[in-house]
PDB file of N, CA and C in Angstrom:
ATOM      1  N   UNK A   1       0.857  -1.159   0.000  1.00  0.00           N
ATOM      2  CA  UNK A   1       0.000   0.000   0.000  1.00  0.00           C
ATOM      3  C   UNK A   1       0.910   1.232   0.000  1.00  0.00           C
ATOM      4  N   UNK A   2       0.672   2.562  -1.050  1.00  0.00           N
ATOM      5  CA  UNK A   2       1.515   3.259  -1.084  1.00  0.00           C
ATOM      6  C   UNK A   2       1.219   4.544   0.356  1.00  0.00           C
ATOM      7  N   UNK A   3       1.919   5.469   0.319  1.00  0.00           N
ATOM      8  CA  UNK A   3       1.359   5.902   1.552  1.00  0.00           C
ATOM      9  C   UNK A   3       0.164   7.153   0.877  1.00  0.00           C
ATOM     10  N   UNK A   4       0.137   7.583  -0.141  1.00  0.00           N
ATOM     11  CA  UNK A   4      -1.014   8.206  -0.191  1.00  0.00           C
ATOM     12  C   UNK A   4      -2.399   7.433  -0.236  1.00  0.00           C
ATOM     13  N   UNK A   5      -2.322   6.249  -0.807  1.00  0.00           N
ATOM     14  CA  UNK A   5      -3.576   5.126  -0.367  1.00  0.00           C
ATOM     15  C   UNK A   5      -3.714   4.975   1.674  1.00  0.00           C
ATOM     16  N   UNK A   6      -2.388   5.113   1.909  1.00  0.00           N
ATOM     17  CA  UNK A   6      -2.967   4.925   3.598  1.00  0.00           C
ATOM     18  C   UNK A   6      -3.454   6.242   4.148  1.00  0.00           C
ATOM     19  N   UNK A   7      -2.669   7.438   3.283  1.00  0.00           N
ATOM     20  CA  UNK A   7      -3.449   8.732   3.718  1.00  0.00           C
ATOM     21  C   UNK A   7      -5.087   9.154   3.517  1.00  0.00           C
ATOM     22  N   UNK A   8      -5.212   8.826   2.356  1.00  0.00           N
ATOM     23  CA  UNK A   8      -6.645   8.528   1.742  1.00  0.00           C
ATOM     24  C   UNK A   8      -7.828   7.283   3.293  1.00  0.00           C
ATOM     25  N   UNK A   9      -6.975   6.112   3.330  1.00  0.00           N
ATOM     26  CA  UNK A   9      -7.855   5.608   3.766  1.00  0.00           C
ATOM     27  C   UNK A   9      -7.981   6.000   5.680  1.00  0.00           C
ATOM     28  N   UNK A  10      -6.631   6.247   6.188  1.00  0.00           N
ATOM     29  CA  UNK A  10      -7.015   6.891   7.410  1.00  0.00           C
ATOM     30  C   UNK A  10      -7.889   8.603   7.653  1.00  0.00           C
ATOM     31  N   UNK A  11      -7.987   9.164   6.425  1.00  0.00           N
ATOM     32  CA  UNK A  11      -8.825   9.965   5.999  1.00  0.00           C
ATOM     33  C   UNK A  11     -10.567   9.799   5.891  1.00  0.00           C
ATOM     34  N   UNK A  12     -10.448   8.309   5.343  1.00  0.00           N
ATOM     35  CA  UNK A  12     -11.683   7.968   5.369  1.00  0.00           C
ATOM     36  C   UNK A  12     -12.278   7.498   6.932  1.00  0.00           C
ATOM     37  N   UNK A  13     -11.275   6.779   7.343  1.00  0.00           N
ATOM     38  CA  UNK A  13     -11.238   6.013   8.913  1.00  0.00           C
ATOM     39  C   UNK A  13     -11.986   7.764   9.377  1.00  0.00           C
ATOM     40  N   UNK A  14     -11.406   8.686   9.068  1.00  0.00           N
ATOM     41  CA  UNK A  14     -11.631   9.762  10.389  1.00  0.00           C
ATOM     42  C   UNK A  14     -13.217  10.316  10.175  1.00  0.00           C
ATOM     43  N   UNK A  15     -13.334  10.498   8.745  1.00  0.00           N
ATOM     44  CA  UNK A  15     -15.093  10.896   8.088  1.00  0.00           C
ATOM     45  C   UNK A  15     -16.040   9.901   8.459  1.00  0.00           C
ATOM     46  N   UNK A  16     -15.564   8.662   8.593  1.00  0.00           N
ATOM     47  CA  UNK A  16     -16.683   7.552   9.032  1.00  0.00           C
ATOM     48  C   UNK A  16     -16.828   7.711  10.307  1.00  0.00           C
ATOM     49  N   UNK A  17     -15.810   7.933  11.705  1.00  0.00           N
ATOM     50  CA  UNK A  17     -16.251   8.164  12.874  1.00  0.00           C
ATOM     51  C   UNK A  17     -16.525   9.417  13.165  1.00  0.00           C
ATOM     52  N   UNK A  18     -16.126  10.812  12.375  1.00  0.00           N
ATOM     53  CA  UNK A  18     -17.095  11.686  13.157  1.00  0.00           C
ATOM     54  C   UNK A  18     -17.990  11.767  12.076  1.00  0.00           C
ATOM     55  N   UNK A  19     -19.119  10.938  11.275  1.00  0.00           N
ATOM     56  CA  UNK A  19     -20.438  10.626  10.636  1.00  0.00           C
ATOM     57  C   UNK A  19     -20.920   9.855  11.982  1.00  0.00           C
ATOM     58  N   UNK A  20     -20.486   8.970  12.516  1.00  0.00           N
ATOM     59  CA  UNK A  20     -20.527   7.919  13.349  1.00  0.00           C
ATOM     60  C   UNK A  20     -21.319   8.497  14.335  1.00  0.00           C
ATOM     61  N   UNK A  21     -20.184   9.720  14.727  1.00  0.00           N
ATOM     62  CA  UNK A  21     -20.294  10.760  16.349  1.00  0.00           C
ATOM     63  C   UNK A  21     -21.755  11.481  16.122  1.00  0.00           C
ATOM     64  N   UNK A  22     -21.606  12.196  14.865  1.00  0.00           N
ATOM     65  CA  UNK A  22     -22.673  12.946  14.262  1.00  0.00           C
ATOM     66  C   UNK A  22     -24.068  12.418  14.351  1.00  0.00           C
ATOM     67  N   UNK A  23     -24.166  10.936  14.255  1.00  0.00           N
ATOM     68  CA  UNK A  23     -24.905  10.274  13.808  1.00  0.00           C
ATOM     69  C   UNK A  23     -25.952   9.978  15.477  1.00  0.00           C
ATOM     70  N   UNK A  24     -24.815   9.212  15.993  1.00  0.00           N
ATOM     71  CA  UNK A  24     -25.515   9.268  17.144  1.00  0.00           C
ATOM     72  C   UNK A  24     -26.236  10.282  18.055  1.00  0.00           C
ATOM     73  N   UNK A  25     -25.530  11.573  17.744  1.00  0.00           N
ATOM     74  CA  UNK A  25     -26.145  12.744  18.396  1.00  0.00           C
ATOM     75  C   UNK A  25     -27.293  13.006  17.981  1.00  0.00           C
ATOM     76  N   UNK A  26     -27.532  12.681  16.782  1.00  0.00           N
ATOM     77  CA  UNK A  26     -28.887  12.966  16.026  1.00  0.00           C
ATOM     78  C   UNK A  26     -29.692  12.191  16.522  1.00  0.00           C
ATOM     79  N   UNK A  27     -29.328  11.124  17.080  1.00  0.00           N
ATOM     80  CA  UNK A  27     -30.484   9.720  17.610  1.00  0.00           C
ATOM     81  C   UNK A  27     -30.703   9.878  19.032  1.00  0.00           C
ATOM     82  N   UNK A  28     -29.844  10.626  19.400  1.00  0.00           N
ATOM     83  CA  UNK A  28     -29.780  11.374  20.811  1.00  0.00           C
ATOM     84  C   UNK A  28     -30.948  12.305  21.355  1.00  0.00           C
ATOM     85  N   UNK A  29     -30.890  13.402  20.114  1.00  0.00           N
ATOM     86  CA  UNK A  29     -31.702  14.332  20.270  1.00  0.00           C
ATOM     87  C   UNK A  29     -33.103  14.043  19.794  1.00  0.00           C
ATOM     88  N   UNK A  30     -33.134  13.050  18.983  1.00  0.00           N
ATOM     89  CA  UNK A  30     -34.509  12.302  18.668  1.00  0.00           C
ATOM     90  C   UNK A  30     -35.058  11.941  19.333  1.00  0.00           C
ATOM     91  N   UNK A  31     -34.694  11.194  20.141  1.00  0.00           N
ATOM     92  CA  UNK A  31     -35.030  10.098  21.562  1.00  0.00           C
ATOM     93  C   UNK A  31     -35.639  11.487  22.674  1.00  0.00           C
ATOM     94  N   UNK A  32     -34.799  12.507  22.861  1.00  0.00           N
ATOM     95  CA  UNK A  32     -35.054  13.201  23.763  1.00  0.00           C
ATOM     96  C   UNK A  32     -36.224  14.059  23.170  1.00  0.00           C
ATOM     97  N   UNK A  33     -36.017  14.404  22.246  1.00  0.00           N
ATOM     98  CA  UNK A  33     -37.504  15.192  21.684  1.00  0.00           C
ATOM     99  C   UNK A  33     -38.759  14.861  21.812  1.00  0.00           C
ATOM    100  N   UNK A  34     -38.807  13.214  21.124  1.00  0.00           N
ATOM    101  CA  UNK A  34     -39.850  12.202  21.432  1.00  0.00           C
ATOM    102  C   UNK A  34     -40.216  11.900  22.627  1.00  0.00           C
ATOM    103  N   UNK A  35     -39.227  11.849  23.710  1.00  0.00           N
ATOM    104  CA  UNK A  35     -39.511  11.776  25.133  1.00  0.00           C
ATOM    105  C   UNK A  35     -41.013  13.145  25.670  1.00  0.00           C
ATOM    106  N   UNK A  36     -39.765  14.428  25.352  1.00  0.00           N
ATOM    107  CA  UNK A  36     -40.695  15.830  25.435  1.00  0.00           C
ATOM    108  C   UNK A  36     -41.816  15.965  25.243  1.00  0.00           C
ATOM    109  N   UNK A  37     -41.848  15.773  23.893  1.00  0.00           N
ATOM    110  CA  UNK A  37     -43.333  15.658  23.148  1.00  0.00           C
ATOM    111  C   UNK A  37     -44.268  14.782  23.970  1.00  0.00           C
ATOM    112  N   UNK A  38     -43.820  13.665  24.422  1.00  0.00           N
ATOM    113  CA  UNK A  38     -44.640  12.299  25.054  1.00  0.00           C
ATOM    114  C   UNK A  38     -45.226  13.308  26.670  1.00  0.00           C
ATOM    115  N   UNK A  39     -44.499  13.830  26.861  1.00  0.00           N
ATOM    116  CA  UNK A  39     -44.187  14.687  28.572  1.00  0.00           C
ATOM    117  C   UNK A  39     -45.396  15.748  28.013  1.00  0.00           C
ATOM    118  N   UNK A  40     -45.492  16.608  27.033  1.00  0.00           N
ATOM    119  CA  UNK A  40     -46.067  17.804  26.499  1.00  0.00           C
ATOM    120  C   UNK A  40     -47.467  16.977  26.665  1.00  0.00           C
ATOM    121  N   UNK A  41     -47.387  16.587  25.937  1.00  0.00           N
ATOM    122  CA  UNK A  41     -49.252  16.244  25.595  1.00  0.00           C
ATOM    123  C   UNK A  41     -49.462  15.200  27.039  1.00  0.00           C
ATOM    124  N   UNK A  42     -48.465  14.291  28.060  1.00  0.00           N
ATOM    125  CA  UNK A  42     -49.219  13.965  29.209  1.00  0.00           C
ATOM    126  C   UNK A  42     -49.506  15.184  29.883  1.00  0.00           C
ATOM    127  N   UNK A  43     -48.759  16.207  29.837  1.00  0.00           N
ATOM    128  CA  UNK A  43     -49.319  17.318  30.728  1.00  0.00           C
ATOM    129  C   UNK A  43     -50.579  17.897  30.693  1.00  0.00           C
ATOM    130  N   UNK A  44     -51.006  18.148  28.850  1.00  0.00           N
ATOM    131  CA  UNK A  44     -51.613  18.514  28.120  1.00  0.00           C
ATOM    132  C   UNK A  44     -53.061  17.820  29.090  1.00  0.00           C
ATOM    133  N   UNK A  45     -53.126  16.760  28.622  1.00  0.00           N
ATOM    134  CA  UNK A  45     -54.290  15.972  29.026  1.00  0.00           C
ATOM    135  C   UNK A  45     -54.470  15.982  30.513  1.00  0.00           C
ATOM    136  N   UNK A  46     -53.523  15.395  31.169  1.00  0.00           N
ATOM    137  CA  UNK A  46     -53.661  15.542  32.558  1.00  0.00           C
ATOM    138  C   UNK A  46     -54.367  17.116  33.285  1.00  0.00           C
ATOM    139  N   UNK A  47     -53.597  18.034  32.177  1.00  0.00           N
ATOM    140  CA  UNK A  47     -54.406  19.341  32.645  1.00  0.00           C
ATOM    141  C   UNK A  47     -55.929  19.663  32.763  1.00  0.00           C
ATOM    142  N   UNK A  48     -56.423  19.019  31.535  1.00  0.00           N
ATOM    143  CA  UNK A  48     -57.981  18.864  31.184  1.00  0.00           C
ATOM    144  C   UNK A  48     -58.294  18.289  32.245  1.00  0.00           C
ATOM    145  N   UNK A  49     -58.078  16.805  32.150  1.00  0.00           N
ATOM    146  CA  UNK A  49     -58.711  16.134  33.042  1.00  0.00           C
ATOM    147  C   UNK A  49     -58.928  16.912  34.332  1.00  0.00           C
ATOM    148  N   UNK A  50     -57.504  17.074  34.831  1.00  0.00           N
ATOM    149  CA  UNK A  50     -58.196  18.001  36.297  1.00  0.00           C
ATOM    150  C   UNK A  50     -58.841  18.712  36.412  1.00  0.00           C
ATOM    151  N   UNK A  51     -58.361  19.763  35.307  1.00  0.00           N
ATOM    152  CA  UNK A  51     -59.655  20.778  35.618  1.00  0.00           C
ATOM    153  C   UNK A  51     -60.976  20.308  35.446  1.00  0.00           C
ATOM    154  N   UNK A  52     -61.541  19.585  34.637  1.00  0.00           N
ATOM    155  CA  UNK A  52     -62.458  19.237  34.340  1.00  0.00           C
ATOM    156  C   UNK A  52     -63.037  18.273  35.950  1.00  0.00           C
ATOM    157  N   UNK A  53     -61.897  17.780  36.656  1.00  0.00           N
ATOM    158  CA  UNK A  53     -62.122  17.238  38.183  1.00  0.00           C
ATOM    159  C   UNK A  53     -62.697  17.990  38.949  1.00  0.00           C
ATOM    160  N   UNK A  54     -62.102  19.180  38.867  1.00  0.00           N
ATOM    161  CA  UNK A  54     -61.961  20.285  39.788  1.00  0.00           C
ATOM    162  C   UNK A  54     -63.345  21.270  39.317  1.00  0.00           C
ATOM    163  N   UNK A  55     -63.417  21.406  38.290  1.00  0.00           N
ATOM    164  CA  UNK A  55     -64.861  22.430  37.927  1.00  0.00           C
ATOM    165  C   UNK A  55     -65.956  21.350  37.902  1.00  0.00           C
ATOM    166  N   UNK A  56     -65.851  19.965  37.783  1.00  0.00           N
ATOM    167  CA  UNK A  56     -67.322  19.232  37.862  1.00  0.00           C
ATOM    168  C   UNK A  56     -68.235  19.773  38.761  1.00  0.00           C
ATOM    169  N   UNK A  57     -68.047  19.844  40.015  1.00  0.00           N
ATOM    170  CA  UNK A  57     -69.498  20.300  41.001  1.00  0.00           C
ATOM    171  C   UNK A  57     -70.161  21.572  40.620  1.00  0.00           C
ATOM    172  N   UNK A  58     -69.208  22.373  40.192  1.00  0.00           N
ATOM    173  CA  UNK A  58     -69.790  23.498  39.997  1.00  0.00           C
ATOM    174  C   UNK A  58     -70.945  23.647  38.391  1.00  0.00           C
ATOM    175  N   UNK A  59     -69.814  22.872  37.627  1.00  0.00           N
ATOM    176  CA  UNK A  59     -70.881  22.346  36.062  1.00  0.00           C
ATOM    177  C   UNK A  59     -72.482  21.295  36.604  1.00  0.00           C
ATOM    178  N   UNK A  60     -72.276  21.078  37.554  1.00  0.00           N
ATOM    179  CA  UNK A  60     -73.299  19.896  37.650  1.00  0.00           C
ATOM    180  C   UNK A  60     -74.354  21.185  38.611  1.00  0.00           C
ATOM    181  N   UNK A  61     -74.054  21.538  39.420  1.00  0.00           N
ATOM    182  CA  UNK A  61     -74.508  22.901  40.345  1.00  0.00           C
ATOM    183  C   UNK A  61     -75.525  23.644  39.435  1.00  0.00           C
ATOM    184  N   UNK A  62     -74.941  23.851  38.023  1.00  0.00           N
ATOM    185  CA  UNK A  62     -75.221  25.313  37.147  1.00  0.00           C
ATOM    186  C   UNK A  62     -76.056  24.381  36.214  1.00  0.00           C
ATOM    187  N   UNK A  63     -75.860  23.410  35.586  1.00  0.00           N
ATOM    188  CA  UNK A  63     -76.714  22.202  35.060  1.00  0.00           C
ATOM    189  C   UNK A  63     -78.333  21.973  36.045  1.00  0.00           C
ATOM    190  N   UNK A  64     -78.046  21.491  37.367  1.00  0.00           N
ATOM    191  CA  UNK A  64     -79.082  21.089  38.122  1.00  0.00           C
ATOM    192  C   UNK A  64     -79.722  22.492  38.089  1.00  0.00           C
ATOM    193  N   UNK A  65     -79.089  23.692  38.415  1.00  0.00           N
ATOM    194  CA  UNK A  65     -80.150  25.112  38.520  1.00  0.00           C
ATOM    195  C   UNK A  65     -81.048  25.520  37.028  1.00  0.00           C
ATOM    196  N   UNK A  66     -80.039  24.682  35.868  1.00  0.00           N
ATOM    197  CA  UNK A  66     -81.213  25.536  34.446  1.00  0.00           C
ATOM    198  C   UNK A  66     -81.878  24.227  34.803  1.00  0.00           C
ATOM    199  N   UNK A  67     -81.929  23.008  35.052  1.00  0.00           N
ATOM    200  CA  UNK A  67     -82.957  22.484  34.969  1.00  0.00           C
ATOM    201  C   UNK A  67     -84.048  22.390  35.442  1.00  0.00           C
ATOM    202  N   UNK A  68     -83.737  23.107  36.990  1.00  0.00           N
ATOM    203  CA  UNK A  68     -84.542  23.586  38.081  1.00  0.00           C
ATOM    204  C   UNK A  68     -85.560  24.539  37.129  1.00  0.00           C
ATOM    205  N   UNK A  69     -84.969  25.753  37.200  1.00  0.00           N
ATOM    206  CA  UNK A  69     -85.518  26.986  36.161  1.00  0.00           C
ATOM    207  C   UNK A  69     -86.027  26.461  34.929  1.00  0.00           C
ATOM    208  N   UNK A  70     -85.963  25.560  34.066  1.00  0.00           N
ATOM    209  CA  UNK A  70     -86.647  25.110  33.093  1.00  0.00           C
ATOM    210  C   UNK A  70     -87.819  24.105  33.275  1.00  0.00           C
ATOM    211  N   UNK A  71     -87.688  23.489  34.274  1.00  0.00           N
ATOM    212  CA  UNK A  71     -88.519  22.718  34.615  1.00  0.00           C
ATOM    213  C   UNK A  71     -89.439  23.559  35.146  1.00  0.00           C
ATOM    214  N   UNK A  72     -89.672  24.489  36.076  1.00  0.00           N
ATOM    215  CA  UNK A  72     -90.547  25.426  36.405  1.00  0.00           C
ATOM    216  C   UNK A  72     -91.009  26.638  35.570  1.00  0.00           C
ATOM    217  N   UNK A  73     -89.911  26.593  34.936  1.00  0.00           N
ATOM    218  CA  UNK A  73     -90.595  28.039  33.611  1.00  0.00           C
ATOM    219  C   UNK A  73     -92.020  27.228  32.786  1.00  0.00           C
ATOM    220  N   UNK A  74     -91.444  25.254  32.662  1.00  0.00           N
ATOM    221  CA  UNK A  74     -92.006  24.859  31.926  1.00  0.00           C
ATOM    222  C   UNK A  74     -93.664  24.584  31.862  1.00  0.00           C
ATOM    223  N   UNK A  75     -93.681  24.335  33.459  1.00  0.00           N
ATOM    224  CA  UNK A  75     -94.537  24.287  34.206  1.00  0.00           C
ATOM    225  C   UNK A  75     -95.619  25.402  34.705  1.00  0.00           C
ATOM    226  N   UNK A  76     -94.805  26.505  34.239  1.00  0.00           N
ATOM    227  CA  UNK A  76     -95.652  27.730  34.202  1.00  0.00           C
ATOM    228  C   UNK A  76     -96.058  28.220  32.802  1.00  0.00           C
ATOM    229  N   UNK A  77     -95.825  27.528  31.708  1.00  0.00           N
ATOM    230  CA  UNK A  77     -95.961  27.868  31.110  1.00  0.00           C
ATOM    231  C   UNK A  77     -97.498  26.561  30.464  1.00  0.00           C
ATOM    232  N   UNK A  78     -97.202  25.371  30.916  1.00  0.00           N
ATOM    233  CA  UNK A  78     -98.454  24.378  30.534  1.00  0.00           C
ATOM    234  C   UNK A  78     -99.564  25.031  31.601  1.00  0.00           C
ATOM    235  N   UNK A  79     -99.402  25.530  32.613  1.00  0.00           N
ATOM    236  CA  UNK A  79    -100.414  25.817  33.500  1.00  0.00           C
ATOM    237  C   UNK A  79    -100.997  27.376  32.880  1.00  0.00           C
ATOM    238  N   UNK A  80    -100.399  28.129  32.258  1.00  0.00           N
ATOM    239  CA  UNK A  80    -100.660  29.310  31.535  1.00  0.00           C
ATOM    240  C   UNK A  80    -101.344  29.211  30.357  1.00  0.00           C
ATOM    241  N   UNK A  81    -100.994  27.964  29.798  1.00  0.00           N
ATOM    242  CA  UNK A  81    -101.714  27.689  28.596  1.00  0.00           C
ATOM    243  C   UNK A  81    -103.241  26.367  28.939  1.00  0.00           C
ATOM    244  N   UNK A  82    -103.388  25.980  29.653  1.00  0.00           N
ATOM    245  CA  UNK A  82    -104.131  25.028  30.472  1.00  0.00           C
ATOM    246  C   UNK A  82    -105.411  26.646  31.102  1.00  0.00           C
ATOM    247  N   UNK A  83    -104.707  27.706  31.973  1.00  0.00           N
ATOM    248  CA  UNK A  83    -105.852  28.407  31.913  1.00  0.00           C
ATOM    249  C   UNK A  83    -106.369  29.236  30.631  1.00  0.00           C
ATOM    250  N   UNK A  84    -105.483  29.562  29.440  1.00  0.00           N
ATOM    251  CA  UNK A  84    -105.778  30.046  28.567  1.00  0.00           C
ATOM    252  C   UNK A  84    -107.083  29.188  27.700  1.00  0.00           C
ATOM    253  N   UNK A  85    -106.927  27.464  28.040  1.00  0.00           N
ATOM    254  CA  UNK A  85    -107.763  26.807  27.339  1.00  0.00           C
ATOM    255  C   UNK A  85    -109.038  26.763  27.456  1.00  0.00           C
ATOM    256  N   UNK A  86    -109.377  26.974  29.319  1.00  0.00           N
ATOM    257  CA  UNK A  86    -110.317  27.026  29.790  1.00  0.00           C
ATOM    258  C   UNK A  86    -110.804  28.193  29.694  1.00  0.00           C
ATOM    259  N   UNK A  87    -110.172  29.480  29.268  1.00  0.00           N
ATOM    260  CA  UNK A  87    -110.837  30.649  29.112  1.00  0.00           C
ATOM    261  C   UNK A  87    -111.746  30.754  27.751  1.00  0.00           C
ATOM    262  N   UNK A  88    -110.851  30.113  27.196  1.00  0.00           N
ATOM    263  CA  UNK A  88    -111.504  29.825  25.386  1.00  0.00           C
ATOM    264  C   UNK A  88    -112.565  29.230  24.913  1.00  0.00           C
ATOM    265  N   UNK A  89    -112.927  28.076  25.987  1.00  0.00           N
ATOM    266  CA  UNK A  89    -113.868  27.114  25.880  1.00  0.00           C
ATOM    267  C   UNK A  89    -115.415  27.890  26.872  1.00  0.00           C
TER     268      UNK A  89
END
């Protein structure tokens, strides 16, 4: 082997390990991104959920009161039309 063939190929030896170095860092920062992302959206959700824990009584509170109020508007309103019928007749 002449020595510019060994210069050439310990040349190559050096581009293949820092591709190598390069390479792995990239799989590095992949892994860790994908981790993040995985972390982002459990937060994401976990956030909903709680709140959605945490404001239930009050949604169910404000739910039970229009139904309260609708149920009695409704009721005043068949009994309004119930004397309107009897006025007619």
């Amino acid at each position: 082997m002449s020595e510019e063939e060994r210069k050439m190929l310990e040349r190559s030896l050096e581009l293949a390990e820092e591709n190598n170095k390069i390479l792995h860092s990239m799989q590095r920062s992949m892994r860790l991104a994908r981790v993040m992302s995985i972390l982002y959206w459990v937060f994401i959700i976990g956030s909903a959920v709680g709140a959605y824990y945490l404001i239930q009584p009050y949604v169910e509170g404000i739910t039970g009161a229009y139904g309260g109020a609708q149920s009695s508007i409704g009721d005043s309103v068949s009994g309004l039309l119930d004397t309107l019928k009897d006025v007619t007749q």
